[in-house]
Protein backbone atom coordinates (compact mmCIF):
# COMPACT_ATOMS: atom_id res chain seq x y z
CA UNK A 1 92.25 101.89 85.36
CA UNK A 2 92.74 98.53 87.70
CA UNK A 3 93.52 96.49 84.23
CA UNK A 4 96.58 98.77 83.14
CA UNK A 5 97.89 99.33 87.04
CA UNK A 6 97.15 94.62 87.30
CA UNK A 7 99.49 94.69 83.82
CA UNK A 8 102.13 96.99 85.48
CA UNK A 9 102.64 94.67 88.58
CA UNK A 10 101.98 91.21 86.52
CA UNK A 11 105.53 92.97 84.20
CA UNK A 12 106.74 94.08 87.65
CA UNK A 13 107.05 90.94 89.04
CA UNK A 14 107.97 89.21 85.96
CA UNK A 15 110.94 91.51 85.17
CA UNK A 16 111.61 90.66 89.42
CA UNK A 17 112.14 87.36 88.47
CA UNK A 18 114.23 87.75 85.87
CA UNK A 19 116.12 90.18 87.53
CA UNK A 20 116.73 87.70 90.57
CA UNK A 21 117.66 85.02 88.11
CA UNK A 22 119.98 86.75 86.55
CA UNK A 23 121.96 87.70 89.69
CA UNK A 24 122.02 84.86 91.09
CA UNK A 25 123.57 83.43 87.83
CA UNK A 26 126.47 86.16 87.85
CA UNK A 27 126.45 85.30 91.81
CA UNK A 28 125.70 88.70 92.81
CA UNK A 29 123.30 90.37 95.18
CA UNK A 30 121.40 93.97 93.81
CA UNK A 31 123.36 96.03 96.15
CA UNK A 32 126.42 94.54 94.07
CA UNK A 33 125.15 95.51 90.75
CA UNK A 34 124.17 98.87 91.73
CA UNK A 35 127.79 99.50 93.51
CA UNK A 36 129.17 97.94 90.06
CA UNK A 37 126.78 100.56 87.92
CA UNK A 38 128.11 103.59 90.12
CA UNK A 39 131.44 102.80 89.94
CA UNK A 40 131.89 102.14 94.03
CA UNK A 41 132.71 98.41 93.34
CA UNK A 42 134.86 96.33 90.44
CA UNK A 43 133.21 93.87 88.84
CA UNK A 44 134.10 90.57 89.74
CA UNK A 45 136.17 88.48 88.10
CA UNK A 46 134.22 85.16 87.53
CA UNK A 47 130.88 87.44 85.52
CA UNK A 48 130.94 88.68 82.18
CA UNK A 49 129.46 91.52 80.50
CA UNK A 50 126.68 89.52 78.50
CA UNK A 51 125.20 88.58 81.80
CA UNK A 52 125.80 92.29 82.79
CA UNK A 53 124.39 93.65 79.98
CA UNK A 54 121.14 91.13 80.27
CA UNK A 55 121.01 92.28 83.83
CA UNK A 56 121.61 95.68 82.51
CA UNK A 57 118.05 95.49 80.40
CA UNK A 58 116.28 93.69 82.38
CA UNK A 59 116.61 97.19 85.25
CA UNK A 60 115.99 99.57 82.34
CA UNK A 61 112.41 97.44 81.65
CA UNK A 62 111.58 97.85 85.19
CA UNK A 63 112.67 101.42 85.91
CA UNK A 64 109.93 101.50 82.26
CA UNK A 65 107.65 100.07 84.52
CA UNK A 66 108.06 101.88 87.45
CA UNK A 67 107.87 105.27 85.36
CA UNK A 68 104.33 103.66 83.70
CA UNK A 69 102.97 103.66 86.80
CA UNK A 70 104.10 106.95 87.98
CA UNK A 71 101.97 108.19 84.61
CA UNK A 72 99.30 106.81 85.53
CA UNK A 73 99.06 108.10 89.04
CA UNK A 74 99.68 111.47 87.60
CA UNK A 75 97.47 111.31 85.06
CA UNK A 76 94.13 109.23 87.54
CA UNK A 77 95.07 110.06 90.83
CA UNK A 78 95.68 113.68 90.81
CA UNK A 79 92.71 115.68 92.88
């Protein structure tokens, strides 16, 4: 059970740092791409959508992630 939750977080904090990369290449800050996503903010002018669409997959793995390890606390850690 430790292996598969130490793979989550090793992918976790790889996809992180991809993630962070990735904004700071468009020159954005996650509160920016999440107003972007819902529509509350334009996007700027200087990014285009390839980086938005890498930055796009790179949340989709983690929300994977994230939903991997909510499994697995449903499925171990359930009394």
């Amino acid at each position: 059970m430790f292996e598969k939750m130490d793979e989550i977080f090793i992918n976790i904090e790889s996809i992180r740092d991809e993630i962070q990369i990735l904004l700071k290449m468009a020159n954005i800050s996650l509160v920016d791409y999440i107003m972007i996503k819902r529509g509350s903010q334009d996007m700027p002018e200087h990014m285009n959508m390839s980086l938005f669409s890498q930055i796009n997959e790179q949340i989709d793995a983690l929300k994977k992630q994230i939903d991997n390890l909510n499994k697995l606390k449903r499925e171990l850690l359930v009394f």
